[in-house]
PDB file of N, CA and C in Angstrom:
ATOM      1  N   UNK A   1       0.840  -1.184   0.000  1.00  0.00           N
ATOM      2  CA  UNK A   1       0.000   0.000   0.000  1.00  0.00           C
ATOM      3  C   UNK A   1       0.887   1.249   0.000  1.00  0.00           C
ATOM      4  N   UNK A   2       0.498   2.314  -0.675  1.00  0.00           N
ATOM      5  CA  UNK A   2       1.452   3.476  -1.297  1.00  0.00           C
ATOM      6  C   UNK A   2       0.715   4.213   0.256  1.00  0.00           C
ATOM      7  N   UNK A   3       1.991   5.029   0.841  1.00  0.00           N
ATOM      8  CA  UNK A   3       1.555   5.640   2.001  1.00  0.00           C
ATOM      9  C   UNK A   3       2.216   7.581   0.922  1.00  0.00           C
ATOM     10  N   UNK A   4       1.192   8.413   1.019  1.00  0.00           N
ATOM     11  CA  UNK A   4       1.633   9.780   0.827  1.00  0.00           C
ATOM     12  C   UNK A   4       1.269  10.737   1.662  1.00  0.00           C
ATOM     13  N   UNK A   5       2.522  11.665   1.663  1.00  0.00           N
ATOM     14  CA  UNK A   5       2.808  12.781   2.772  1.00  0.00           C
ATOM     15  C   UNK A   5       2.226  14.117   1.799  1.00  0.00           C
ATOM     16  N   UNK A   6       1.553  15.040   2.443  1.00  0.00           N
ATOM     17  CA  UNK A   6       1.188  16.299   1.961  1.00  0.00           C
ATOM     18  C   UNK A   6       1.791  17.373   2.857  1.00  0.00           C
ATOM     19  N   UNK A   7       2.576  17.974   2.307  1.00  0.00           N
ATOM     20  CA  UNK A   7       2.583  19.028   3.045  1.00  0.00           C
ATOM     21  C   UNK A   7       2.141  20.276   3.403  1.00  0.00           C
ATOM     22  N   UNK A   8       2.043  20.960   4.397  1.00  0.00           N
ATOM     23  CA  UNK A   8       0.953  22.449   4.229  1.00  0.00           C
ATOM     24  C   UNK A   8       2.123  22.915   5.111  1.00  0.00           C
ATOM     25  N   UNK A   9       2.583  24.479   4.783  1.00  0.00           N
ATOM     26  CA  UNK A   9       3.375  25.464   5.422  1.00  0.00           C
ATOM     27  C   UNK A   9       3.192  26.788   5.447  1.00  0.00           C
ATOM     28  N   UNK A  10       3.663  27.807   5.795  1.00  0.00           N
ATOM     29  CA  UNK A  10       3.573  29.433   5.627  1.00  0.00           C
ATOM     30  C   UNK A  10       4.548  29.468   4.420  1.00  0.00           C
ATOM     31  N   UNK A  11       4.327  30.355   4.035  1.00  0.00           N
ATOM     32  CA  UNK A  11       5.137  30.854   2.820  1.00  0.00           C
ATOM     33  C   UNK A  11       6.677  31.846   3.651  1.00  0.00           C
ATOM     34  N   UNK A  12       6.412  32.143   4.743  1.00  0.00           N
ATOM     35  CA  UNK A  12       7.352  32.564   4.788  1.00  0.00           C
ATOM     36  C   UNK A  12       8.043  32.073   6.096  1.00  0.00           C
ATOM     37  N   UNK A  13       9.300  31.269   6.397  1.00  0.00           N
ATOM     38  CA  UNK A  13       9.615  30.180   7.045  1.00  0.00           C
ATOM     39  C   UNK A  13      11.517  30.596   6.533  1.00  0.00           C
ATOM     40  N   UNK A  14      11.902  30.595   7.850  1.00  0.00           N
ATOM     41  CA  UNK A  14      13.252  30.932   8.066  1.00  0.00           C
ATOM     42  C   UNK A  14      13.874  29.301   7.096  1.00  0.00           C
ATOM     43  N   UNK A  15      15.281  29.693   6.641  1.00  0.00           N
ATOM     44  CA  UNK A  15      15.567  28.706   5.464  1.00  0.00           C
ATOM     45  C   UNK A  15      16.483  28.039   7.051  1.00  0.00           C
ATOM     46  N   UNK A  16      16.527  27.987   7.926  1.00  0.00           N
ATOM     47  CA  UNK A  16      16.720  27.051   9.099  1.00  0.00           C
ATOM     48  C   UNK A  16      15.905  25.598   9.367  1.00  0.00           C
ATOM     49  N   UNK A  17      14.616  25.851   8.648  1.00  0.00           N
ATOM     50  CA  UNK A  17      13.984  24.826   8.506  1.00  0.00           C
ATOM     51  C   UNK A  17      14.564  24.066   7.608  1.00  0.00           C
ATOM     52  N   UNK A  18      15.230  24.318   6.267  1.00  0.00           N
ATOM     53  CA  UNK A  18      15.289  23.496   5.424  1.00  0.00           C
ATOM     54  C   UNK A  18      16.427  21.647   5.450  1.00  0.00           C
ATOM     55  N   UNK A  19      17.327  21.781   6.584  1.00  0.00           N
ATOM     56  CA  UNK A  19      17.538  20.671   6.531  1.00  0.00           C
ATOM     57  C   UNK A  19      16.417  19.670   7.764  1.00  0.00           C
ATOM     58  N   UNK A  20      15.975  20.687   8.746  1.00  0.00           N
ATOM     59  CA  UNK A  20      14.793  19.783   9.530  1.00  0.00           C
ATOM     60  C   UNK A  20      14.009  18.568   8.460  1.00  0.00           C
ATOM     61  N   UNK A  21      13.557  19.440   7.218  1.00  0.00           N
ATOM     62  CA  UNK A  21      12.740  19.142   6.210  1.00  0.00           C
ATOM     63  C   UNK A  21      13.010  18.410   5.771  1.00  0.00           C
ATOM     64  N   UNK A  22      14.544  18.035   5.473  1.00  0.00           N
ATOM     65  CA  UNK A  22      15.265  16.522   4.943  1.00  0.00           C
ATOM     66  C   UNK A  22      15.710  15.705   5.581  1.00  0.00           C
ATOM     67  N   UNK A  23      15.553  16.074   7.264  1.00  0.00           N
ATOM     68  CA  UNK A  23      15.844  15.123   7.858  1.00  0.00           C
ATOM     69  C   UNK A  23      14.266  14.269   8.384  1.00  0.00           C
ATOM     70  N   UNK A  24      13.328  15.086   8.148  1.00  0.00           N
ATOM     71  CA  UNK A  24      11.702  14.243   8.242  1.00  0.00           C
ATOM     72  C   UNK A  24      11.574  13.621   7.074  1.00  0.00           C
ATOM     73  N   UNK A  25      11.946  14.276   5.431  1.00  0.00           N
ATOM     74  CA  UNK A  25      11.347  13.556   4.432  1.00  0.00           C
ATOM     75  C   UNK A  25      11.911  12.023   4.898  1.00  0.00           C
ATOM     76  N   UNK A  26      13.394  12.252   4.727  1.00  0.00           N
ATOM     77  CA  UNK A  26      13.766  11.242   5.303  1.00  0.00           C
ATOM     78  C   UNK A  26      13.425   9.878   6.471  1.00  0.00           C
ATOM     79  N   UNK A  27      13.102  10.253   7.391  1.00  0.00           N
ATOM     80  CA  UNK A  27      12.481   9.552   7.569  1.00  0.00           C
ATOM     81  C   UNK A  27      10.985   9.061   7.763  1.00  0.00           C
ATOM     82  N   UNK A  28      10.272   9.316   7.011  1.00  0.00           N
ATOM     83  CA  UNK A  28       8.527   9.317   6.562  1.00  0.00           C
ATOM     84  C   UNK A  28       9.143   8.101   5.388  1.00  0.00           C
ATOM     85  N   UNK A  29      10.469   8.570   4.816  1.00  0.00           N
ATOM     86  CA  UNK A  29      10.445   7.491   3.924  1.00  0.00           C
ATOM     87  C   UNK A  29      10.756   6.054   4.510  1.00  0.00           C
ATOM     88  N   UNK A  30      11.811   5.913   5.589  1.00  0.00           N
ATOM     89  CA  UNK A  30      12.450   4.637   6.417  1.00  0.00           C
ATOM     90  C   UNK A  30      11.478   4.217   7.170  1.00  0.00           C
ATOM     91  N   UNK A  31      11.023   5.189   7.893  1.00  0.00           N
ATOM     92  CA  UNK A  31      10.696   4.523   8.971  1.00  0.00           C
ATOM     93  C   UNK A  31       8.681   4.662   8.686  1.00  0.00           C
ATOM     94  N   UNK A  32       8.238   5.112   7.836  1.00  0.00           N
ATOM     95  CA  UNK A  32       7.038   5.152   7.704  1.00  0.00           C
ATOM     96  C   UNK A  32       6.603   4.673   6.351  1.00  0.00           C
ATOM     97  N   UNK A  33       7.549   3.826   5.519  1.00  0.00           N
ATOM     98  CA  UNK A  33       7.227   3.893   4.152  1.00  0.00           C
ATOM     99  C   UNK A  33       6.350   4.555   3.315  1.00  0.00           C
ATOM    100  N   UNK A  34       6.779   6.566   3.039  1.00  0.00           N
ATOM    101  CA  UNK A  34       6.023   7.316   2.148  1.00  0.00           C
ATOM    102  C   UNK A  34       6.938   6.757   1.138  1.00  0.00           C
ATOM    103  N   UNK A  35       6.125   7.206   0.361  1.00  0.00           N
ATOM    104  CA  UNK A  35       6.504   6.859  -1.185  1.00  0.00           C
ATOM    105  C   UNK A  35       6.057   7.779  -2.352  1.00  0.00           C
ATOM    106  N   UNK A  36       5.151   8.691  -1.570  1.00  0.00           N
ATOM    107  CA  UNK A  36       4.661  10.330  -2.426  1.00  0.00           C
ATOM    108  C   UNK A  36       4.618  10.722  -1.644  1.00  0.00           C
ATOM    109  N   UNK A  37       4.573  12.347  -2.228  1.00  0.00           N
ATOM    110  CA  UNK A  37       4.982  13.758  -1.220  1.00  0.00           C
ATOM    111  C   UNK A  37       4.108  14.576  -2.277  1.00  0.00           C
ATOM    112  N   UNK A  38       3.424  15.257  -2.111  1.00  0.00           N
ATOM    113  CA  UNK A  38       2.660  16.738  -2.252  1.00  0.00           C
ATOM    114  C   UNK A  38       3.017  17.732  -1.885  1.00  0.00           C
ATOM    115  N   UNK A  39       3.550  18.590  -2.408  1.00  0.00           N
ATOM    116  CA  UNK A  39       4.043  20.225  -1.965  1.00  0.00           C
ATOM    117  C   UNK A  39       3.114  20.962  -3.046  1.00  0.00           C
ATOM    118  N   UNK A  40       2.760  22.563  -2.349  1.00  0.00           N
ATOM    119  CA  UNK A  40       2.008  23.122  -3.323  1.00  0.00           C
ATOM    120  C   UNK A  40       3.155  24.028  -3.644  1.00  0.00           C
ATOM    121  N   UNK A  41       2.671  25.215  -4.217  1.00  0.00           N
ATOM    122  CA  UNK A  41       3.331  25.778  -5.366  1.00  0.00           C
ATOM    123  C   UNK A  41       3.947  27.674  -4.891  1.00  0.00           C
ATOM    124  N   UNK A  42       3.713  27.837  -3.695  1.00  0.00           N
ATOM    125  CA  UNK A  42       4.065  28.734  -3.331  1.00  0.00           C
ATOM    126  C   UNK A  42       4.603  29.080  -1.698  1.00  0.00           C
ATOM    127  N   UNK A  43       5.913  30.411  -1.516  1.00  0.00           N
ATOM    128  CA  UNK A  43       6.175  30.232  -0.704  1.00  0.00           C
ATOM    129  C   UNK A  43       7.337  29.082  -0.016  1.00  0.00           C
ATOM    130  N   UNK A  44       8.008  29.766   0.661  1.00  0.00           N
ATOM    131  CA  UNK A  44       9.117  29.474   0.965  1.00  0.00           C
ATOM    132  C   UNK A  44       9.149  28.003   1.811  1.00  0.00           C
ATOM    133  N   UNK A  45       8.009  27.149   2.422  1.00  0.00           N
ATOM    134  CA  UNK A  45       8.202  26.199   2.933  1.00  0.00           C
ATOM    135  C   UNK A  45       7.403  25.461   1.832  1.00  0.00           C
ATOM    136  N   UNK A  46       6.951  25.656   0.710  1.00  0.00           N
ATOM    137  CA  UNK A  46       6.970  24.710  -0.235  1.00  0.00           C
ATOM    138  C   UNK A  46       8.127  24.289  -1.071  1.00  0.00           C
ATOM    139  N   UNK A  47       8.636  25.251  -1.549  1.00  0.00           N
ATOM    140  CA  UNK A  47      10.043  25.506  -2.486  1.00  0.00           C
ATOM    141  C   UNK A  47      10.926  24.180  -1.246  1.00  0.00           C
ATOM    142  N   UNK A  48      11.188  24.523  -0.310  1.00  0.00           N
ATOM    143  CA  UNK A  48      11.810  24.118   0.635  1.00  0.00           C
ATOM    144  C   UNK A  48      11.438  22.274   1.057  1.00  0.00           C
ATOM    145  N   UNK A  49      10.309  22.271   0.771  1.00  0.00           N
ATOM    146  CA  UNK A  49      10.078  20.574   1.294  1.00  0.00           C
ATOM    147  C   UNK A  49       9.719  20.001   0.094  1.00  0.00           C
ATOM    148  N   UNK A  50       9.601  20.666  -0.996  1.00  0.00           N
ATOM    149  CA  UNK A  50       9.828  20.289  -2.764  1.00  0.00           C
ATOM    150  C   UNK A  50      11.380  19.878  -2.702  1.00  0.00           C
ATOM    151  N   UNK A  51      11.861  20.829  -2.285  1.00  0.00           N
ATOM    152  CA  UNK A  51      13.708  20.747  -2.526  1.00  0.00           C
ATOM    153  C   UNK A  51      13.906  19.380  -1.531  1.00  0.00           C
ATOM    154  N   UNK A  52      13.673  19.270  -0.507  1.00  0.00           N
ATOM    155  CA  UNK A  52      14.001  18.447   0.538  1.00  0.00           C
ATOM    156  C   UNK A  52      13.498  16.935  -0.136  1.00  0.00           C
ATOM    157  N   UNK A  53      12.638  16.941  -1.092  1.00  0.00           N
ATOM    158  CA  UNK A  53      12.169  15.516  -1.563  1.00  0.00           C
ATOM    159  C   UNK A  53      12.997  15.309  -3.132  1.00  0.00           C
ATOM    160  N   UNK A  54      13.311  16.509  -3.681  1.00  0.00           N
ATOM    161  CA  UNK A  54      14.211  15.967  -4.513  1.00  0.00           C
ATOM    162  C   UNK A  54      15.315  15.413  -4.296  1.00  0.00           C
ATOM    163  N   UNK A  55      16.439  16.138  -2.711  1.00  0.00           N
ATOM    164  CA  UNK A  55      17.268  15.754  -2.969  1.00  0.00           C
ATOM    165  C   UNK A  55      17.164  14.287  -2.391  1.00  0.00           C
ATOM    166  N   UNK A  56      16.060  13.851  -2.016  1.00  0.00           N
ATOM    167  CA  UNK A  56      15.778  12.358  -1.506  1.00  0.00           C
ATOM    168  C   UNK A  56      15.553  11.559  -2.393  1.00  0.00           C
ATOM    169  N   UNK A  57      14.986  11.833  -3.518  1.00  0.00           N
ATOM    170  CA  UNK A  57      15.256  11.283  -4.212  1.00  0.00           C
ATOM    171  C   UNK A  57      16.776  10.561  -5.013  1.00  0.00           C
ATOM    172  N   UNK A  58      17.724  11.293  -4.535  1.00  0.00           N
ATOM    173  CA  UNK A  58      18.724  10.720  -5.141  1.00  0.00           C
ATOM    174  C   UNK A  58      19.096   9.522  -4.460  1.00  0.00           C
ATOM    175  N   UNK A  59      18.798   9.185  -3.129  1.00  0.00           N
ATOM    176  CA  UNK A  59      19.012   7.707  -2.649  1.00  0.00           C
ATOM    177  C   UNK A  59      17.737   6.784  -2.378  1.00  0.00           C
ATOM    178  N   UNK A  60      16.687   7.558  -2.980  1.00  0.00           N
ATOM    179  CA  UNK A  60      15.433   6.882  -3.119  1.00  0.00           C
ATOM    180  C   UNK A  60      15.088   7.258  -4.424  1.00  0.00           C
ATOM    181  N   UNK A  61      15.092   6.099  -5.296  1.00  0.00           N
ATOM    182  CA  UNK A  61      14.578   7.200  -6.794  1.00  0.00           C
ATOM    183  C   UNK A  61      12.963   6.373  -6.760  1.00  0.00           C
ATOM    184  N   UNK A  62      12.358   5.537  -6.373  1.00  0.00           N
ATOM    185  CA  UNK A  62      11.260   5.327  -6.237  1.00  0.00           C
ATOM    186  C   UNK A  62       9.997   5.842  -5.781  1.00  0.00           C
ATOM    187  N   UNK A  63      10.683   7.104  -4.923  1.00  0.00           N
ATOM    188  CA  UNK A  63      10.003   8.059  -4.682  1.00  0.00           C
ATOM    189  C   UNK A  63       9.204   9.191  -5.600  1.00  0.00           C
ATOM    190  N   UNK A  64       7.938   9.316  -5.160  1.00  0.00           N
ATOM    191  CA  UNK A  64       7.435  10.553  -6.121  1.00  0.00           C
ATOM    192  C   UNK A  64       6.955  11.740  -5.972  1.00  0.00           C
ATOM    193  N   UNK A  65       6.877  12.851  -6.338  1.00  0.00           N
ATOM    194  CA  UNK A  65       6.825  14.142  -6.039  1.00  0.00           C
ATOM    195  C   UNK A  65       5.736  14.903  -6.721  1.00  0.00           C
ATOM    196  N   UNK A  66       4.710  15.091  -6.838  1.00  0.00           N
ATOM    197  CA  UNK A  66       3.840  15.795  -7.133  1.00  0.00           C
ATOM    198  C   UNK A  66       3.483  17.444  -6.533  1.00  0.00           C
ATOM    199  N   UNK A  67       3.066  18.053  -7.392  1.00  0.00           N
ATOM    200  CA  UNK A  67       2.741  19.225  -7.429  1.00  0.00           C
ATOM    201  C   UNK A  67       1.578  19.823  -7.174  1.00  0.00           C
ATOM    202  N   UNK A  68       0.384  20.191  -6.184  1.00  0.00           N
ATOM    203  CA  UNK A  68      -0.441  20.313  -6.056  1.00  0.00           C
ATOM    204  C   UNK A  68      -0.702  22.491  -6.808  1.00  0.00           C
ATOM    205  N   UNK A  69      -2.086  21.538  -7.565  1.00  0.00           N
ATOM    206  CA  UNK A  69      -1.621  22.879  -8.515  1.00  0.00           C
ATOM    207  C   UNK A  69      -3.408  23.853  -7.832  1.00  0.00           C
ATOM    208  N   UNK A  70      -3.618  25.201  -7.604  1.00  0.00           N
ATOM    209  CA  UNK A  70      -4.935  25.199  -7.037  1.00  0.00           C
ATOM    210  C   UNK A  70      -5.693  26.031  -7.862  1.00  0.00           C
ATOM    211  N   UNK A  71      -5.433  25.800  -9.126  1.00  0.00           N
ATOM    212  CA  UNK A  71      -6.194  26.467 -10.015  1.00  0.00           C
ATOM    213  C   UNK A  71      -5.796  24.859 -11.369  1.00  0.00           C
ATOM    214  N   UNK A  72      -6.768  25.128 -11.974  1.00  0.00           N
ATOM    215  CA  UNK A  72      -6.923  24.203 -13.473  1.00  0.00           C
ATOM    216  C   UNK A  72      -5.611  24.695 -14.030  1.00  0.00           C
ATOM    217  N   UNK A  73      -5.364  23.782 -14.900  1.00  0.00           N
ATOM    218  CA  UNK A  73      -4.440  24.209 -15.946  1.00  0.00           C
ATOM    219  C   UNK A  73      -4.794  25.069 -16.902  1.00  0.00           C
ATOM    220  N   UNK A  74      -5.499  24.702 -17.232  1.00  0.00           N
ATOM    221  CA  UNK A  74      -6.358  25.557 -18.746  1.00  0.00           C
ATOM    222  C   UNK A  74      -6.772  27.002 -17.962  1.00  0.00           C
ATOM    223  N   UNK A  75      -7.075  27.463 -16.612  1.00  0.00           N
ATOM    224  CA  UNK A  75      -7.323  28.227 -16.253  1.00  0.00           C
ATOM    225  C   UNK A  75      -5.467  29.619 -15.964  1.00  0.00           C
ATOM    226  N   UNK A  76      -4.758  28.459 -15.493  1.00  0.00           N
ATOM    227  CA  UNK A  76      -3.675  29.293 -15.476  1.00  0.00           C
ATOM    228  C   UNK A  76      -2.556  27.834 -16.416  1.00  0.00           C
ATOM    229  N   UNK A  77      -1.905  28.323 -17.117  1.00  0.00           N
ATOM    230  CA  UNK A  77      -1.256  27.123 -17.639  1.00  0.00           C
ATOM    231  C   UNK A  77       0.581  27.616 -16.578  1.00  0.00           C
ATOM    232  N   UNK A  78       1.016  26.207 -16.938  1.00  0.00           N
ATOM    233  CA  UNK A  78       1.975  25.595 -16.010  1.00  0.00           C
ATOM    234  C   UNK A  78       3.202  24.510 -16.692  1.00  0.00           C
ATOM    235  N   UNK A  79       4.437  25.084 -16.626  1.00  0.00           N
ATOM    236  CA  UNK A  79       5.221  24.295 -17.021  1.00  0.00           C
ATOM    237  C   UNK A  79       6.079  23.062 -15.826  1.00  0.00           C
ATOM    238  N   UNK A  80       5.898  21.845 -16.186  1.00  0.00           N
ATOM    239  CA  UNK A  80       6.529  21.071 -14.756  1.00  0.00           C
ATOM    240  C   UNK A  80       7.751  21.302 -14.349  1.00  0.00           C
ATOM    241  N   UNK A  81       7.981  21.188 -13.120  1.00  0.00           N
ATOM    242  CA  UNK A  81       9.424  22.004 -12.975  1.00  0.00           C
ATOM    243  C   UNK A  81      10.303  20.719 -12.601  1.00  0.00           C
ATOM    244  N   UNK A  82      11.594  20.922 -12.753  1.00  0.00           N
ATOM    245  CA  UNK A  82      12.480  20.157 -12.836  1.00  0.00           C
ATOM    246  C   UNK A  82      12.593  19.403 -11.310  1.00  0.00           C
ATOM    247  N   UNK A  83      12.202  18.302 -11.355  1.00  0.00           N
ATOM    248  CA  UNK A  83      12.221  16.879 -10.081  1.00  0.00           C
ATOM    249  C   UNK A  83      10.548  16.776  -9.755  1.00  0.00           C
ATOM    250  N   UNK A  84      10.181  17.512 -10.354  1.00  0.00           N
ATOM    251  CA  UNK A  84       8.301  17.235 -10.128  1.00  0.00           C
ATOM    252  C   UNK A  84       8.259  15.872 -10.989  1.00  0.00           C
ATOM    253  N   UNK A  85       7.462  15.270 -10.436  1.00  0.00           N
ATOM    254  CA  UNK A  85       6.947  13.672 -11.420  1.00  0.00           C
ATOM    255  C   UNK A  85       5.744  13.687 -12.274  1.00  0.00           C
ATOM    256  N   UNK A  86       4.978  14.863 -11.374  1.00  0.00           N
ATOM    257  CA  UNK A  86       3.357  15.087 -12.246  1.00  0.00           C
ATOM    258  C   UNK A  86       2.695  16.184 -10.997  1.00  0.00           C
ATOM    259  N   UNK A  87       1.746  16.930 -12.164  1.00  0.00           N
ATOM    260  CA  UNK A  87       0.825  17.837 -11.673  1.00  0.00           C
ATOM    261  C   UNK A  87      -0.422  17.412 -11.007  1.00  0.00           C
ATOM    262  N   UNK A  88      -0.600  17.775 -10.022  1.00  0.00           N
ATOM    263  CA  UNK A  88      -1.779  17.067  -9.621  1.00  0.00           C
ATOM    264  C   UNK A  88      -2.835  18.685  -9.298  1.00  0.00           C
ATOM    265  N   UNK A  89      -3.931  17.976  -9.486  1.00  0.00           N
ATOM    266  CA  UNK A  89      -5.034  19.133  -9.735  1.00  0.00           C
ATOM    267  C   UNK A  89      -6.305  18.371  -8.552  1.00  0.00           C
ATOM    268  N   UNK A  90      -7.114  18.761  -7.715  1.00  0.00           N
ATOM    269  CA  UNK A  90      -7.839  18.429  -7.048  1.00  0.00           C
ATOM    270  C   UNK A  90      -9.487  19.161  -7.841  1.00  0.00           C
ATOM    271  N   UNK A  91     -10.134  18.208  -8.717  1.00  0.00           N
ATOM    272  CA  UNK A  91     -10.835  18.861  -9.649  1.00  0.00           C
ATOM    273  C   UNK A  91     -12.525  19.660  -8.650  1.00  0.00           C
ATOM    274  N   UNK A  92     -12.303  18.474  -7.274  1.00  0.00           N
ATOM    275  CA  UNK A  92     -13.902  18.483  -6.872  1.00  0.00           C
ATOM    276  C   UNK A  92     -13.624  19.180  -5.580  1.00  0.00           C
ATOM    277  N   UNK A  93     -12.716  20.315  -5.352  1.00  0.00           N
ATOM    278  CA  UNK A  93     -12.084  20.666  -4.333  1.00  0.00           C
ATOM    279  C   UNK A  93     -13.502  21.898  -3.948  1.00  0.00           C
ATOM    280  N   UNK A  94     -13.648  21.818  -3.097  1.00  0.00           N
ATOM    281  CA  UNK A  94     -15.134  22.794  -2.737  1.00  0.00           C
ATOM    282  C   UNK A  94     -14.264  24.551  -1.974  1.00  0.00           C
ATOM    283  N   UNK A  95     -14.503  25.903  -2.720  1.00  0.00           N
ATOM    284  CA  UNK A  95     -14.470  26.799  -2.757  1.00  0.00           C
ATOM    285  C   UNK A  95     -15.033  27.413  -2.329  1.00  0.00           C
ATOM    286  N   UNK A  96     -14.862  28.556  -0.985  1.00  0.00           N
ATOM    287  CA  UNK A  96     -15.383  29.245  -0.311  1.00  0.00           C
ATOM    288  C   UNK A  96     -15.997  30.799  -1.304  1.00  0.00           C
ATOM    289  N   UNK A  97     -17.435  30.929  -1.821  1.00  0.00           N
ATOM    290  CA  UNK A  97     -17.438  31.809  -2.533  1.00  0.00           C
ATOM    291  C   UNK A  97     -17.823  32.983  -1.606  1.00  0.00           C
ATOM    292  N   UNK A  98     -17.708  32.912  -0.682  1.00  0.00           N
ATOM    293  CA  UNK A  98     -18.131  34.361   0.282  1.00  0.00           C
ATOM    294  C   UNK A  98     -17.819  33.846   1.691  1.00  0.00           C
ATOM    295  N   UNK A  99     -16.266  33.921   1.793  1.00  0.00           N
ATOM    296  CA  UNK A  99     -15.638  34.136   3.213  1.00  0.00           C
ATOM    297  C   UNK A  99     -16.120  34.932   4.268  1.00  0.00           C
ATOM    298  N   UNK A 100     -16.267  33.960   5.354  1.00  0.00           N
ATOM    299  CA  UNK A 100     -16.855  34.177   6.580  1.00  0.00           C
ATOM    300  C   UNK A 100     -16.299  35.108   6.955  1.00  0.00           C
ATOM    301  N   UNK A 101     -15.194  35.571   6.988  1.00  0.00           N
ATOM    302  CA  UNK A 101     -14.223  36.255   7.625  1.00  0.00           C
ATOM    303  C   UNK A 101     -13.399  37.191   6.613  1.00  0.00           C
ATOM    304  N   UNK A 102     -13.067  38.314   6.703  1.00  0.00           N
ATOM    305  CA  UNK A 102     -12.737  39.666   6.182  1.00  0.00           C
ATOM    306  C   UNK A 102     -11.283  38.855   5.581  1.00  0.00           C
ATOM    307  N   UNK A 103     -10.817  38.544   6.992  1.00  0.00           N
ATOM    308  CA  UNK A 103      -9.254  38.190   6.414  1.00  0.00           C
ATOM    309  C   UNK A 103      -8.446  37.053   5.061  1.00  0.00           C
ATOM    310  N   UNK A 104      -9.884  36.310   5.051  1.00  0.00           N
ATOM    311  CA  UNK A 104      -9.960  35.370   4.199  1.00  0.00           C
ATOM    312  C   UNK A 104     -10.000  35.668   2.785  1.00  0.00           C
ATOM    313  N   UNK A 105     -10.370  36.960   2.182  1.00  0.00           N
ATOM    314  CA  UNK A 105     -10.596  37.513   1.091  1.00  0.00           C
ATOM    315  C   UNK A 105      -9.060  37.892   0.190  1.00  0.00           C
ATOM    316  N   UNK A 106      -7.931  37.077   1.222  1.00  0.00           N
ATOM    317  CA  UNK A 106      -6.562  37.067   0.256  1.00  0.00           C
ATOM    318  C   UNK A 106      -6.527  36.215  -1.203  1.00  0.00           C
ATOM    319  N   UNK A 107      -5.973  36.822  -1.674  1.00  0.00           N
ATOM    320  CA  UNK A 107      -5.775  36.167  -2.951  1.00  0.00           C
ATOM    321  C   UNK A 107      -5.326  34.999  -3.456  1.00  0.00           C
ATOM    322  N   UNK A 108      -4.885  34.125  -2.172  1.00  0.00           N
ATOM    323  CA  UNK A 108      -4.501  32.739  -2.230  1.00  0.00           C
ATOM    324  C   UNK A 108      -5.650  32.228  -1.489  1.00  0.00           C
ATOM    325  N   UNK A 109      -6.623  32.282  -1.152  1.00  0.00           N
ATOM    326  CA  UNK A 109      -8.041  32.077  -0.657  1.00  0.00           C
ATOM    327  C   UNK A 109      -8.267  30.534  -1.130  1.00  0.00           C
ATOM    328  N   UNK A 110      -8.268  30.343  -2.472  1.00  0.00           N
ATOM    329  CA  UNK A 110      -8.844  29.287  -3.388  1.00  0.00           C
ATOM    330  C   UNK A 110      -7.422  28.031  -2.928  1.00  0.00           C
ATOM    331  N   UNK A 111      -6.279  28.456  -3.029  1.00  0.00           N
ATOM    332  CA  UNK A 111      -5.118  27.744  -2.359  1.00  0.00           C
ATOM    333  C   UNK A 111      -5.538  26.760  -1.267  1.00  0.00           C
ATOM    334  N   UNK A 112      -6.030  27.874   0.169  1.00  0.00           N
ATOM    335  CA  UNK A 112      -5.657  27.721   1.064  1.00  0.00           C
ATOM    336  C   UNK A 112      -6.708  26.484   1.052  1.00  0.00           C
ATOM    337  N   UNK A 113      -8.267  26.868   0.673  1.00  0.00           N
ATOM    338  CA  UNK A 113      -9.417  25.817   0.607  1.00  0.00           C
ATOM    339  C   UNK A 113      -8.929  24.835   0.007  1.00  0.00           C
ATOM    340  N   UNK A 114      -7.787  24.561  -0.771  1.00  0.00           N
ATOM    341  CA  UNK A 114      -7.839  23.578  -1.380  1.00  0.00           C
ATOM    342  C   UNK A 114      -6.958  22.324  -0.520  1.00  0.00           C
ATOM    343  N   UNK A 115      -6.066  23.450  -0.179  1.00  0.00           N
ATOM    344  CA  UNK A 115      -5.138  22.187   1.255  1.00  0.00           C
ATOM    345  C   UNK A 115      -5.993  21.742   2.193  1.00  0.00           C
ATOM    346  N   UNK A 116      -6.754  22.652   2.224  1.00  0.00           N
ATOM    347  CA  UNK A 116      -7.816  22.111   3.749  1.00  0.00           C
ATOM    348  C   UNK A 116      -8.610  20.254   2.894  1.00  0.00           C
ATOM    349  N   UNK A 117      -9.358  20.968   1.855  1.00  0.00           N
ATOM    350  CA  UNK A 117      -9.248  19.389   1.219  1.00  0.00           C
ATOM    351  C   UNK A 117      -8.810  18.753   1.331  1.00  0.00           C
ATOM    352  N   UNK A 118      -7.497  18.702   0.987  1.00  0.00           N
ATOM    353  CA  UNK A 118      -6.493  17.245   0.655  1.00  0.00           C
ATOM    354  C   UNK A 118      -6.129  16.788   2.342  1.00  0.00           C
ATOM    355  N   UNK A 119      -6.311  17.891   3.363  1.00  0.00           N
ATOM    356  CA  UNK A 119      -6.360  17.187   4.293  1.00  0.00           C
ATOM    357  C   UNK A 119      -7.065  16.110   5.243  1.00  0.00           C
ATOM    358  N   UNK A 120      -8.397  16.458   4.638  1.00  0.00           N
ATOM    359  CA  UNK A 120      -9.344  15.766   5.128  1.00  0.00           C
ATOM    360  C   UNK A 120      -9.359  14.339   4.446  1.00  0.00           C
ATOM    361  N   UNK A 121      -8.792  13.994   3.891  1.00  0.00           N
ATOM    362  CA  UNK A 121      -8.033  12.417   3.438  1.00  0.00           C
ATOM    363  C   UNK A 121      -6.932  11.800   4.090  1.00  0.00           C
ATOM    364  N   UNK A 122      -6.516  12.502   5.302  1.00  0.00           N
ATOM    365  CA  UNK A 122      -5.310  11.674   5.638  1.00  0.00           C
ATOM    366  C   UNK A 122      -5.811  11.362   7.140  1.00  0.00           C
TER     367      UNK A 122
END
């Protein structure tokens, strides 16, 4: 059975985190057998636990890396970036069209609803 890790972070995250990040991918892979990883697409602790699963990949190449994308393709188009394996799109992801809350009306809004999704699967 394929076990996958998603990650959710702040975008803005001291680069002190970044070997923490390879020392968990790391072991999610040993000691928990992941075998996919989800990072979304913005912000400094994605870039960062994207990076942390590529370079795991070099002593795990069985590993896979997907891209959680929070808009369609056809809506914003997207080139795959180098150590991504595939784009993944959450098509039935449910969208807050009138935020409860003032603060919610940021422009990564549709993002944020969409991690909350993918969490409710694990």
């Amino acid at each position: 059975m394929s076990k996958t890790c998603f990650f959710i972070g702040h975008r803005e995250v001291p680069s002190e985190l970044a070997p923490i990040l390879a020392k968990e991918v790391e072991h999610h892979i040993v000691e928990y057998g992941v075998s996919s990883f989800i990072v979304g697409m913005y912000g400094n602790f994605d870039h960062m636990a994207g990076g942390a699963v590529i370079a795991a990949k070099v002593k795990h190449p069985q590993i896979r890396l997907s891209l959680l994308l929070p808009y369609h393709p056809a809506e914003r188009k997207i080139v795959k970036p180098d150590g991504i394996d595939e784009l993944y799109y959450q098509p039935h992801a449910r969208f807050v069209d009138e935020p409860a809350e003032p603060e919610n009306n940021h422009p990564n809004a549709k993002q944020h609803e969409s991690n909350f999704e993918h969490t409710q699967d694990c």
